[in-house]
ModelCIF file with pLDDT and N, C-alpha, C, O atoms, coordinates in Angstrom:
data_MODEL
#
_entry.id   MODEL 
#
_entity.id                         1 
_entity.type                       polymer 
_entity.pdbx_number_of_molecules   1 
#
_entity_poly.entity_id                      1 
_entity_poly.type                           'polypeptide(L)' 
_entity_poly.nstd_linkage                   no 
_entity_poly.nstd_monomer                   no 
_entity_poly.pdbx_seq_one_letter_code       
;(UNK)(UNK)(UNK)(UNK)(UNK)(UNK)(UNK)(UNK)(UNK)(UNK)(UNK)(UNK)(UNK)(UNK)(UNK)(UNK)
(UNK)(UNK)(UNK)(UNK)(UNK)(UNK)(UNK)(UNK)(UNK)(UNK)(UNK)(UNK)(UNK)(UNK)(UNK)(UNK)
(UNK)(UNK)(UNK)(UNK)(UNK)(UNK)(UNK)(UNK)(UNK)(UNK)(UNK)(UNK)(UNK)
;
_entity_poly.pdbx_seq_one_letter_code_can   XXXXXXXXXXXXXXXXXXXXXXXXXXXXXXXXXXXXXXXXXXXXX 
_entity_poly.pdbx_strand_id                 A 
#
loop_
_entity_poly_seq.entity_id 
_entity_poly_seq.num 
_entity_poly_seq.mon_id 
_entity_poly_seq.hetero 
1 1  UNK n 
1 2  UNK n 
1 3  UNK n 
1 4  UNK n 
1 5  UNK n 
1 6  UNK n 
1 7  UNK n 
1 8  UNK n 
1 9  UNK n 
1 10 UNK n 
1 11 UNK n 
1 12 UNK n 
1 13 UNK n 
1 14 UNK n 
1 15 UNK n 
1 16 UNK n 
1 17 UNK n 
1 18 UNK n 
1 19 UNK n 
1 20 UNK n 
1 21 UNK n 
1 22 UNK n 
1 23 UNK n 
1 24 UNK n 
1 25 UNK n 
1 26 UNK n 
1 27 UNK n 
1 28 UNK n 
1 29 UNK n 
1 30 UNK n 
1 31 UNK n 
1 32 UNK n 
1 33 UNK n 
1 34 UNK n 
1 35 UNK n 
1 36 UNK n 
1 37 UNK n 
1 38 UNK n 
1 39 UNK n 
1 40 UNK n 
1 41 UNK n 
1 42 UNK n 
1 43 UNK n 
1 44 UNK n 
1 45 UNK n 
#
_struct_asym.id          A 
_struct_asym.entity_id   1 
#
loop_
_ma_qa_metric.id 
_ma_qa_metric.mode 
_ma_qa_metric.name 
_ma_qa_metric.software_group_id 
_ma_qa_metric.type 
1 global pLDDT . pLDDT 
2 local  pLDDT . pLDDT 
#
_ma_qa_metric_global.metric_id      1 
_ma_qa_metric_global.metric_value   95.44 
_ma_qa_metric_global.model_id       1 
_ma_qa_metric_global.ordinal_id     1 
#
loop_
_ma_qa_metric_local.label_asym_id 
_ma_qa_metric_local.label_comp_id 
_ma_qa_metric_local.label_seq_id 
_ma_qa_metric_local.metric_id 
_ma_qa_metric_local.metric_value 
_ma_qa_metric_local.model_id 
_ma_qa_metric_local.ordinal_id 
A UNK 1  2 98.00 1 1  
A UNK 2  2 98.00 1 2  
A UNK 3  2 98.00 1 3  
A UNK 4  2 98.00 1 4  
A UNK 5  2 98.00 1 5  
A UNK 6  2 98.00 1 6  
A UNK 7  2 98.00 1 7  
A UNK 8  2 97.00 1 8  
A UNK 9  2 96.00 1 9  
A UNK 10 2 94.00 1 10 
A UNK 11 2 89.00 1 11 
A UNK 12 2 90.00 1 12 
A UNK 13 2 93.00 1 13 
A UNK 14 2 94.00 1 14 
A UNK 15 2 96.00 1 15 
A UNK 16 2 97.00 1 16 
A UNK 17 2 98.00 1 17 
A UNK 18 2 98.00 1 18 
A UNK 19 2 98.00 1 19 
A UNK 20 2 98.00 1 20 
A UNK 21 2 98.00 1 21 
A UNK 22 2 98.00 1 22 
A UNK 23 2 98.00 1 23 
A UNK 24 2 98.00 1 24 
A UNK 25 2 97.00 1 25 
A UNK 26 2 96.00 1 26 
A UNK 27 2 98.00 1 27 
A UNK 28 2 98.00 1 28 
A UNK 29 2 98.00 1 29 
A UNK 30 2 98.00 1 30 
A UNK 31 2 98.00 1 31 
A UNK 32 2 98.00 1 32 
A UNK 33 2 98.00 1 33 
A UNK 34 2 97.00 1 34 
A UNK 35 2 97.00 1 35 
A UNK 36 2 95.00 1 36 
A UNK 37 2 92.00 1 37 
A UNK 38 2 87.00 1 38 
A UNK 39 2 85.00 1 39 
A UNK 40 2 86.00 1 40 
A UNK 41 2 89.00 1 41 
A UNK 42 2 91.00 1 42 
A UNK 43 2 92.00 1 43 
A UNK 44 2 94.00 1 44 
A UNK 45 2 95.00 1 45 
#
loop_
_atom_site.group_PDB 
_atom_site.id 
_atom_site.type_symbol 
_atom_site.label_atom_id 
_atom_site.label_alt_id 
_atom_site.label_comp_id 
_atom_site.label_asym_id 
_atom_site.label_entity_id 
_atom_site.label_seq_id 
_atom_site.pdbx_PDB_ins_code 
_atom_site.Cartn_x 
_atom_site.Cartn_y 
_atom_site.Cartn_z 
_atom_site.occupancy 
_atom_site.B_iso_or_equiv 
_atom_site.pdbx_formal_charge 
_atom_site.auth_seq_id 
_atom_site.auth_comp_id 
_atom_site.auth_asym_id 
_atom_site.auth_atom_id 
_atom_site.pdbx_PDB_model_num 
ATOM 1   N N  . UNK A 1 1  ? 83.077  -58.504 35.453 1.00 98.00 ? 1  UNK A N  1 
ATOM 2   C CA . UNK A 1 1  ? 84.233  -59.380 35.282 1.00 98.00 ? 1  UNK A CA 1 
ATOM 3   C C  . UNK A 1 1  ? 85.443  -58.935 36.079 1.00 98.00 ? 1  UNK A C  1 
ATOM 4   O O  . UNK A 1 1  ? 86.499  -59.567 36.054 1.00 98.00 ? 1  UNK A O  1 
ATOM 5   N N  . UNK A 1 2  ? 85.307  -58.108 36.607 1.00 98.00 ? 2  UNK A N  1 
ATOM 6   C CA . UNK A 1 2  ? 86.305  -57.414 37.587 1.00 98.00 ? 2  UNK A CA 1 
ATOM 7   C C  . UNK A 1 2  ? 86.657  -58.268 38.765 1.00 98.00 ? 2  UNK A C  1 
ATOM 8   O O  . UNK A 1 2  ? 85.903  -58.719 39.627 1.00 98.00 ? 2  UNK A O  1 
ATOM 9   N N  . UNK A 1 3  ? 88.337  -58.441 38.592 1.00 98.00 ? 3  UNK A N  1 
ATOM 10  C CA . UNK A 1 3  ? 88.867  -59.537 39.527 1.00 98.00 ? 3  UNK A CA 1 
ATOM 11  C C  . UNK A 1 3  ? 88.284  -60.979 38.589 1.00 98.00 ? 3  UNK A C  1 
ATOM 12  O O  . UNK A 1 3  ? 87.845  -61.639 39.530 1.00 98.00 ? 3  UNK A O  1 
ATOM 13  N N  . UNK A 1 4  ? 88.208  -61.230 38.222 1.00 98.00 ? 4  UNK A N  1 
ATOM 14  C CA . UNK A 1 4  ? 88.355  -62.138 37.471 1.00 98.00 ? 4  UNK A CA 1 
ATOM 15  C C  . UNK A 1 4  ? 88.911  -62.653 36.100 1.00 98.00 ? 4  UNK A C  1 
ATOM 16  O O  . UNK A 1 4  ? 89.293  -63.802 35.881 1.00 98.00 ? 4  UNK A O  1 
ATOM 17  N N  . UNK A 1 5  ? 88.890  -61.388 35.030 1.00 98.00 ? 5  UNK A N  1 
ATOM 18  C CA . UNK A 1 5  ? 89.391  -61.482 34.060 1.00 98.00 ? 5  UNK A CA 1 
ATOM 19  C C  . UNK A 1 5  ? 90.357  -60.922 33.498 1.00 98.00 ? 5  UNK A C  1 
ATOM 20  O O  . UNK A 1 5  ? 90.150  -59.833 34.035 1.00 98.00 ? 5  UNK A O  1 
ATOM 21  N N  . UNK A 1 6  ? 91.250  -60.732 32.866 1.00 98.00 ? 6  UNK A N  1 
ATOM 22  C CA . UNK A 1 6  ? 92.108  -60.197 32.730 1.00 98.00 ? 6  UNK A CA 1 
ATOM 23  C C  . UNK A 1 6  ? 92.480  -59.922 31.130 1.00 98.00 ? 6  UNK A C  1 
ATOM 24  O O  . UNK A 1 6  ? 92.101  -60.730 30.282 1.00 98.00 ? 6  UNK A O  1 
ATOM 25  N N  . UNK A 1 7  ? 93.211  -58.788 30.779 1.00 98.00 ? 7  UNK A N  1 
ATOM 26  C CA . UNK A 1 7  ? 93.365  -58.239 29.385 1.00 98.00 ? 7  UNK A CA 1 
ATOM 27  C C  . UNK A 1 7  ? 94.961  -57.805 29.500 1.00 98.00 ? 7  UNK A C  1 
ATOM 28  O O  . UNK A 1 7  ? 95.594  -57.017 30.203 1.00 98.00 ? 7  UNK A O  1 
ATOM 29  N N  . UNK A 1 8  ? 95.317  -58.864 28.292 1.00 97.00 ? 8  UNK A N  1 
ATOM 30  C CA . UNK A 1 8  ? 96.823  -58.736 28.024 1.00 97.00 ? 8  UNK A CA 1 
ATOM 31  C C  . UNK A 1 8  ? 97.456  -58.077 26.941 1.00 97.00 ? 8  UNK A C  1 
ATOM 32  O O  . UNK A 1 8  ? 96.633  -57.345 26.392 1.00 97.00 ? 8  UNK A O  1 
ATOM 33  N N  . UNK A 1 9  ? 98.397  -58.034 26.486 1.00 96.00 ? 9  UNK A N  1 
ATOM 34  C CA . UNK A 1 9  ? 98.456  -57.788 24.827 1.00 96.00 ? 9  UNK A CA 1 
ATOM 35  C C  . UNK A 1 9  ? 100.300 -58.206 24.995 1.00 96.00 ? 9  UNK A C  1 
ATOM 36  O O  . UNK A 1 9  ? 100.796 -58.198 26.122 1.00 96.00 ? 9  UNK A O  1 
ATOM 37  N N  . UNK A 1 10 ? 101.014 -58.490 23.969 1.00 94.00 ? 10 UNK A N  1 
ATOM 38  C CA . UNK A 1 10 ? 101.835 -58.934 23.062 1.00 94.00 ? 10 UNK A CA 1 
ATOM 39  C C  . UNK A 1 10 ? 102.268 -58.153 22.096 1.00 94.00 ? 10 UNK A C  1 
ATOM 40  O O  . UNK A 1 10 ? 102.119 -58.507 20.926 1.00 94.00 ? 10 UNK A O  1 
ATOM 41  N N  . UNK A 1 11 ? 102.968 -56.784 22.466 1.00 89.00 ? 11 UNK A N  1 
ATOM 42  C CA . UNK A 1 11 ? 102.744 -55.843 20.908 1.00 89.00 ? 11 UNK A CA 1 
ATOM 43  C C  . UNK A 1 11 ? 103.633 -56.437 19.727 1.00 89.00 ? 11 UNK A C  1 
ATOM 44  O O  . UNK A 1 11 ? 103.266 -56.142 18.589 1.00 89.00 ? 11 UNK A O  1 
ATOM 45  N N  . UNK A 1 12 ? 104.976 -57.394 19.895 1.00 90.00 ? 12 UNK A N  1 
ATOM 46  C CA . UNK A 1 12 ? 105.723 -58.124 19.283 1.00 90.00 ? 12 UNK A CA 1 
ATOM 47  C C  . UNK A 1 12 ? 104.576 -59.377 18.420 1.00 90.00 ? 12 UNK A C  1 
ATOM 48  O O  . UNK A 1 12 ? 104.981 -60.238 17.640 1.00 90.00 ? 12 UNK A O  1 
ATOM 49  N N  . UNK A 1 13 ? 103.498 -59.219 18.719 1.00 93.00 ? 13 UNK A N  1 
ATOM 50  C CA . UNK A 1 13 ? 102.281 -60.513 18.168 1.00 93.00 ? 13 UNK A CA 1 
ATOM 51  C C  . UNK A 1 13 ? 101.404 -60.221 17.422 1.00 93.00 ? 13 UNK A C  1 
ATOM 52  O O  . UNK A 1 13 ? 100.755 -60.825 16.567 1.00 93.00 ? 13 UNK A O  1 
ATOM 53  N N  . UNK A 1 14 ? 101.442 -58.594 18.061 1.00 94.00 ? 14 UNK A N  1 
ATOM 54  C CA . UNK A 1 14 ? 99.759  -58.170 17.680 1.00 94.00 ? 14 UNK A CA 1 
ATOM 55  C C  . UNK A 1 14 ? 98.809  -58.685 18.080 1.00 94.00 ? 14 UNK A C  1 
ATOM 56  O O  . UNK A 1 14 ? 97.766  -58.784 17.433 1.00 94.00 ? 14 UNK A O  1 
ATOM 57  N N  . UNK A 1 15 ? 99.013  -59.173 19.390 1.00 96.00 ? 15 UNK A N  1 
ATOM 58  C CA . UNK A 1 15 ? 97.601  -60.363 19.404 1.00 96.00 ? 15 UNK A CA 1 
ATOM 59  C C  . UNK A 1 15 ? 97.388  -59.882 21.080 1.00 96.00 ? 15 UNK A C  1 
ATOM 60  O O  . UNK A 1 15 ? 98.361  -59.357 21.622 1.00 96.00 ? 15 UNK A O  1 
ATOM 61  N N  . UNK A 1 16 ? 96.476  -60.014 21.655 1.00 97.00 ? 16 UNK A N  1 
ATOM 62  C CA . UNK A 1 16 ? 95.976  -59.167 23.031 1.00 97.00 ? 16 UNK A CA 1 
ATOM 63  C C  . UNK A 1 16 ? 95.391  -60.599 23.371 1.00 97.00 ? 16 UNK A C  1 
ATOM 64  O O  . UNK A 1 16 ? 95.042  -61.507 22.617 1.00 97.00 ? 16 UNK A O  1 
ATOM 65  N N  . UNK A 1 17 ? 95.399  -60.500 24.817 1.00 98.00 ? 17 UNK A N  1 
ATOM 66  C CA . UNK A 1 17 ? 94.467  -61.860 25.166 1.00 98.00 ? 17 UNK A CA 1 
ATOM 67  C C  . UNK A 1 17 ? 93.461  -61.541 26.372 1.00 98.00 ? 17 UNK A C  1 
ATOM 68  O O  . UNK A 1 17 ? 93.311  -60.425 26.868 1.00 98.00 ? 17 UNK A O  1 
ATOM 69  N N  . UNK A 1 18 ? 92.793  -62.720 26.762 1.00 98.00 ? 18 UNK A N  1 
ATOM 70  C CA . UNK A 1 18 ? 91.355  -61.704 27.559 1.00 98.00 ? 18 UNK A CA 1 
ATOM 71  C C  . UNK A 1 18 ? 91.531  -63.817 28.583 1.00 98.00 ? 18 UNK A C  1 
ATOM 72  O O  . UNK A 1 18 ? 91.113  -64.872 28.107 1.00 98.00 ? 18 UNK A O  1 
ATOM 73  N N  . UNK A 1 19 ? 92.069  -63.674 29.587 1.00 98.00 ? 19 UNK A N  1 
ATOM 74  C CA . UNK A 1 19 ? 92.683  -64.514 30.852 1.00 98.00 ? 19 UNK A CA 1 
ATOM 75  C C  . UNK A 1 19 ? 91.080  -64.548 31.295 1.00 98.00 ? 19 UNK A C  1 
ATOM 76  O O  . UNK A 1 19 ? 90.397  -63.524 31.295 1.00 98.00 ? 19 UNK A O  1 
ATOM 77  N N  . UNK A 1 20 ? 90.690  -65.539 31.582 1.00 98.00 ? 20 UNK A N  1 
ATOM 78  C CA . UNK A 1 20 ? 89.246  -65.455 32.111 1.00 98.00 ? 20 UNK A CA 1 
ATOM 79  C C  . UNK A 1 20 ? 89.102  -66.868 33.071 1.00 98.00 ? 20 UNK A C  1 
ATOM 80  O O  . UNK A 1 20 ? 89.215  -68.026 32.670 1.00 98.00 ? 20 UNK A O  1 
ATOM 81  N N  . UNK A 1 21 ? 88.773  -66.331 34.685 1.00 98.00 ? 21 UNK A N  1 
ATOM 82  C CA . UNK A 1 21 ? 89.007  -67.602 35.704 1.00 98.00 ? 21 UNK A CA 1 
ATOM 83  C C  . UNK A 1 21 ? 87.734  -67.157 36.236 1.00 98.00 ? 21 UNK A C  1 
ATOM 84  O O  . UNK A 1 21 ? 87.135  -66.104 36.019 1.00 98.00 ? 21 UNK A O  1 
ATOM 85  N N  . UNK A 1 22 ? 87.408  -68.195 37.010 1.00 98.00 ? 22 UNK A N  1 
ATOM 86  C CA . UNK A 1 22 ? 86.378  -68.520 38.097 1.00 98.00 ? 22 UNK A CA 1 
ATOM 87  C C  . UNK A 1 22 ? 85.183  -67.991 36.773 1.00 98.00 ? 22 UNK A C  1 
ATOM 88  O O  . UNK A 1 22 ? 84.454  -67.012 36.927 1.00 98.00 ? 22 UNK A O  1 
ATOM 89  N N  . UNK A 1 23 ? 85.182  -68.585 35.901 1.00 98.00 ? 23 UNK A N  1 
ATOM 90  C CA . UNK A 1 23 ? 84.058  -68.739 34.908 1.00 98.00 ? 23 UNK A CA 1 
ATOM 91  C C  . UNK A 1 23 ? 82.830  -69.111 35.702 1.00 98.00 ? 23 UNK A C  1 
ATOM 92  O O  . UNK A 1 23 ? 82.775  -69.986 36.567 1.00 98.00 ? 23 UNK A O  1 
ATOM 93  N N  . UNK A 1 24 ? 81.530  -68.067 35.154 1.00 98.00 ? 24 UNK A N  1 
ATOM 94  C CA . UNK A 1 24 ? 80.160  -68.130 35.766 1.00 98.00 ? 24 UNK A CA 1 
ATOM 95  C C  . UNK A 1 24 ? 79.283  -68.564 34.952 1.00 98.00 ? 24 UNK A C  1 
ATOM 96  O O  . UNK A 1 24 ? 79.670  -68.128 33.868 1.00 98.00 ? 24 UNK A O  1 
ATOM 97  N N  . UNK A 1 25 ? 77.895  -69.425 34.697 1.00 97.00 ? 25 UNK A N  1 
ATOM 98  C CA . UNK A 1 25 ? 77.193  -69.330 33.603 1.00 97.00 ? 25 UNK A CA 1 
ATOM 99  C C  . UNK A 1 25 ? 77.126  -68.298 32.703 1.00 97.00 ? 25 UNK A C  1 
ATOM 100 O O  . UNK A 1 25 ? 77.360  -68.394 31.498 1.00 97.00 ? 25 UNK A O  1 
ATOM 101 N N  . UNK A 1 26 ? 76.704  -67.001 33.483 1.00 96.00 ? 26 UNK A N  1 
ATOM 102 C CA . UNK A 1 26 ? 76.557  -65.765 33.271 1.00 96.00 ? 26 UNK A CA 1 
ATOM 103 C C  . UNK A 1 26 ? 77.493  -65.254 31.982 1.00 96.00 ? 26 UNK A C  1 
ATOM 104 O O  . UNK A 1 26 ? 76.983  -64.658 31.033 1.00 96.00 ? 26 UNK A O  1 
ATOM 105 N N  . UNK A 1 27 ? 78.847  -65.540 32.054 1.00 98.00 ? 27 UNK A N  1 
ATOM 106 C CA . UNK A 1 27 ? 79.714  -65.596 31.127 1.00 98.00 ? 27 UNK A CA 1 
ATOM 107 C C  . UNK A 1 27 ? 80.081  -65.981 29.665 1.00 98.00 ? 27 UNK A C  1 
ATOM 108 O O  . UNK A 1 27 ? 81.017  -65.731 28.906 1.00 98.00 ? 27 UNK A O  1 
ATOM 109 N N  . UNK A 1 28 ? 78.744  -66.815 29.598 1.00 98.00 ? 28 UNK A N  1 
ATOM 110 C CA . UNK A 1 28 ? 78.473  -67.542 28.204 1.00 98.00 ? 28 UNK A CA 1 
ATOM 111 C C  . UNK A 1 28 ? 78.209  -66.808 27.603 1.00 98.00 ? 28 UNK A C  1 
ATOM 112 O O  . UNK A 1 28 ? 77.539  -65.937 28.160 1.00 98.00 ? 28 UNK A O  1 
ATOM 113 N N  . UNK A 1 29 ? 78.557  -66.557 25.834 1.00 98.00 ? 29 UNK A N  1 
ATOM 114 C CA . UNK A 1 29 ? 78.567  -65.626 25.410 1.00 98.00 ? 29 UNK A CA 1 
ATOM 115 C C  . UNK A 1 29 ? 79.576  -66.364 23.694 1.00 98.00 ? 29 UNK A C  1 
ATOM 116 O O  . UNK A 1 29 ? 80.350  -67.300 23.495 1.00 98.00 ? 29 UNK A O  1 
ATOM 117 N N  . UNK A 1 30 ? 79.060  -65.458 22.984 1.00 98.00 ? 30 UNK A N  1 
ATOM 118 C CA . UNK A 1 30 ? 80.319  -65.064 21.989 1.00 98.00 ? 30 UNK A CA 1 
ATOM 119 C C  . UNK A 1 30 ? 80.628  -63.755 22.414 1.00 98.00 ? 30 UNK A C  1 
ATOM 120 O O  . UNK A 1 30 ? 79.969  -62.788 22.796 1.00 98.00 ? 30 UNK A O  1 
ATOM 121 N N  . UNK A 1 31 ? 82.605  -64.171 22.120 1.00 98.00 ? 31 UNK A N  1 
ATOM 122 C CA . UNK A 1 31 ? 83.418  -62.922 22.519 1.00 98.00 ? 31 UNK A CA 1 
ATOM 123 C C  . UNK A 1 31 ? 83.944  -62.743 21.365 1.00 98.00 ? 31 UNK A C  1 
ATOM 124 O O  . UNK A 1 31 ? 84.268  -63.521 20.468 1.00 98.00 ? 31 UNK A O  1 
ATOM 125 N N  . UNK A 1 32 ? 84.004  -61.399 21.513 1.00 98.00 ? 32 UNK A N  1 
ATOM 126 C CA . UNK A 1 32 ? 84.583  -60.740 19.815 1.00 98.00 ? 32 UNK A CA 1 
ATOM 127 C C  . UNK A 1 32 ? 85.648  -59.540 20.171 1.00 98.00 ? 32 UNK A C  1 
ATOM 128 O O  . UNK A 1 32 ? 85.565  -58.598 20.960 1.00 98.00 ? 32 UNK A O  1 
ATOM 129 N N  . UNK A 1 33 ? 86.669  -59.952 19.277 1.00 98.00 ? 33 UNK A N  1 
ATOM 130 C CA . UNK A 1 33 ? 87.846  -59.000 19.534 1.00 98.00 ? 33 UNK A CA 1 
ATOM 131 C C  . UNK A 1 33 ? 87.375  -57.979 18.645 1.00 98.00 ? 33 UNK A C  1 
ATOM 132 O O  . UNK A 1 33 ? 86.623  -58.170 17.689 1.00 98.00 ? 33 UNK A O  1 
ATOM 133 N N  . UNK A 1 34 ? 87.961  -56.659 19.089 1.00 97.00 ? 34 UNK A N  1 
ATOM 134 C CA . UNK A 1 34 ? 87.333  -55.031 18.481 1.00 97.00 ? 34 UNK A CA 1 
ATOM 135 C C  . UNK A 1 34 ? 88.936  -54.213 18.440 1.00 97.00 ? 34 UNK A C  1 
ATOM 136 O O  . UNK A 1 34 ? 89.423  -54.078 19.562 1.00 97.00 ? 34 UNK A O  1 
ATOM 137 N N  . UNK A 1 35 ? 89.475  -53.866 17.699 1.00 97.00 ? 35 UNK A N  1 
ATOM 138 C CA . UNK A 1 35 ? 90.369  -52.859 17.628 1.00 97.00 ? 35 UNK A CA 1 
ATOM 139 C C  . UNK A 1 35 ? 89.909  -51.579 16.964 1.00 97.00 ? 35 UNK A C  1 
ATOM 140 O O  . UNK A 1 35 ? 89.104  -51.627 16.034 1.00 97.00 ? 35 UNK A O  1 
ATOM 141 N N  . UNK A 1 36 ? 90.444  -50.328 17.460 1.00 95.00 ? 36 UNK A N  1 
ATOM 142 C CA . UNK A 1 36 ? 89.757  -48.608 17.452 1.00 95.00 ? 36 UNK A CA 1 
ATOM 143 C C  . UNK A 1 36 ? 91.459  -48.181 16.303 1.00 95.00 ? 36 UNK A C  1 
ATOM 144 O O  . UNK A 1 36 ? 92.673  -48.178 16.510 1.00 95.00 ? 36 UNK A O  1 
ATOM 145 N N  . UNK A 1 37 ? 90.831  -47.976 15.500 1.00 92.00 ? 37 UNK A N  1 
ATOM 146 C CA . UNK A 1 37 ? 91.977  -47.034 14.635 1.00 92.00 ? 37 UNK A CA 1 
ATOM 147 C C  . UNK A 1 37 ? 91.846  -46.172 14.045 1.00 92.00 ? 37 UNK A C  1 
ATOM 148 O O  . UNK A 1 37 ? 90.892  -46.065 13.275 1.00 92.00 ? 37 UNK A O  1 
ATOM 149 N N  . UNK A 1 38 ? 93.114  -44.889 14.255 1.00 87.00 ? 38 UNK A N  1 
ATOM 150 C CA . UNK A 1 38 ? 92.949  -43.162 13.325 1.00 87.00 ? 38 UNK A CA 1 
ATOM 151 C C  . UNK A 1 38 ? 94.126  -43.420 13.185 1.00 87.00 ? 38 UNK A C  1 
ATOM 152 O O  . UNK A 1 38 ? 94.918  -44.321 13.460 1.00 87.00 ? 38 UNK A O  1 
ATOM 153 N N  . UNK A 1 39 ? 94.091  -41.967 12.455 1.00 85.00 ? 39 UNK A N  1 
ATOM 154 C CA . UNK A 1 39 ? 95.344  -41.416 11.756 1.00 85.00 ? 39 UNK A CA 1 
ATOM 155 C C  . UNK A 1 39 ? 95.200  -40.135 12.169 1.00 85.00 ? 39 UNK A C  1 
ATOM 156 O O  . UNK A 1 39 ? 95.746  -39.249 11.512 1.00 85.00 ? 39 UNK A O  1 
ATOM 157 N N  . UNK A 1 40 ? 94.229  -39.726 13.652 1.00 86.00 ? 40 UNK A N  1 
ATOM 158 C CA . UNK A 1 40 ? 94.230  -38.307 13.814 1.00 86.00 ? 40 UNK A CA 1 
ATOM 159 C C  . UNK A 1 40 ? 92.843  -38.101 13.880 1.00 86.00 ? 40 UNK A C  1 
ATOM 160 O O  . UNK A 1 40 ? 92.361  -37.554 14.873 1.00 86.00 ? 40 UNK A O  1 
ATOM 161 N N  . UNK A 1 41 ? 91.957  -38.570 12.698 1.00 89.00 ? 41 UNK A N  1 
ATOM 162 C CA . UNK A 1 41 ? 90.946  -37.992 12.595 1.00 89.00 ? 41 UNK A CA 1 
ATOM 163 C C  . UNK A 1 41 ? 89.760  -39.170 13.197 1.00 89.00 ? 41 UNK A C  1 
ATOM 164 O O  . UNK A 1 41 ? 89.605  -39.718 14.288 1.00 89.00 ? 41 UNK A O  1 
ATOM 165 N N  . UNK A 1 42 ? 88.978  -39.236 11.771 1.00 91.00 ? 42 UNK A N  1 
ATOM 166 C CA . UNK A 1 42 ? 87.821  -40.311 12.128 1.00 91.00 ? 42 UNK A CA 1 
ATOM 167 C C  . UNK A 1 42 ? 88.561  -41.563 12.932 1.00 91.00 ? 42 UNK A C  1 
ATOM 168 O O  . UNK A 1 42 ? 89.750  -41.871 12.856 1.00 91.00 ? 42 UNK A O  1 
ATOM 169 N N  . UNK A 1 43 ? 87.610  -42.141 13.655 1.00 92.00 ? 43 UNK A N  1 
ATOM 170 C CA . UNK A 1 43 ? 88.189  -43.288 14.684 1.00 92.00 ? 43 UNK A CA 1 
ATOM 171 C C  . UNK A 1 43 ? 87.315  -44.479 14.174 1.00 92.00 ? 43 UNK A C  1 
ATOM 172 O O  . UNK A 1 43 ? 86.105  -44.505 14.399 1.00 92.00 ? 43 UNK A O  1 
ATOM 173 N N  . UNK A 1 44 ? 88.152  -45.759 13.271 1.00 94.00 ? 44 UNK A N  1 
ATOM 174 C CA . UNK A 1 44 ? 87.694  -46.918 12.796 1.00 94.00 ? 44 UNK A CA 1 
ATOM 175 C C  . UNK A 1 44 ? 87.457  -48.598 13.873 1.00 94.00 ? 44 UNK A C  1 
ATOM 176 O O  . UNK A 1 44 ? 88.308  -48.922 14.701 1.00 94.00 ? 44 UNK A O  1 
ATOM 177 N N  . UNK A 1 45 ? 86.848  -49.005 13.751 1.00 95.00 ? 45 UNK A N  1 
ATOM 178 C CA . UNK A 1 45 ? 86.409  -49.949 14.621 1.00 95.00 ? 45 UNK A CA 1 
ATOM 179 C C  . UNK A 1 45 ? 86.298  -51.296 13.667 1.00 95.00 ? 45 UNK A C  1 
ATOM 180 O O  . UNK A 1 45 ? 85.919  -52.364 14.149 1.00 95.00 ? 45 UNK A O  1 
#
């Protein structure tokens, strides 16, 4: 997806966005947003 797509974020939103041009078949898909969170230690997904 390189050169084509793009990953934003909004930290005032909380909300990140994923810009996606020159769409390919190939591209079809479910897309699923993933956020990684600690407090230091274990890392939650």
């Amino acid at each position: 997806v390189k050169g084509r797509f793009t990953i934003s974020r909004d930290n005032a939103k909380n909300t990140i966005y994923l810009q996606m041009n020159n769409l390919k078949p190939e591209d079809m898909a479910v897309y699923y947003c993933n956020a990684q969170k600690t407090w230091g230690g274990p890392v939650f997904d």
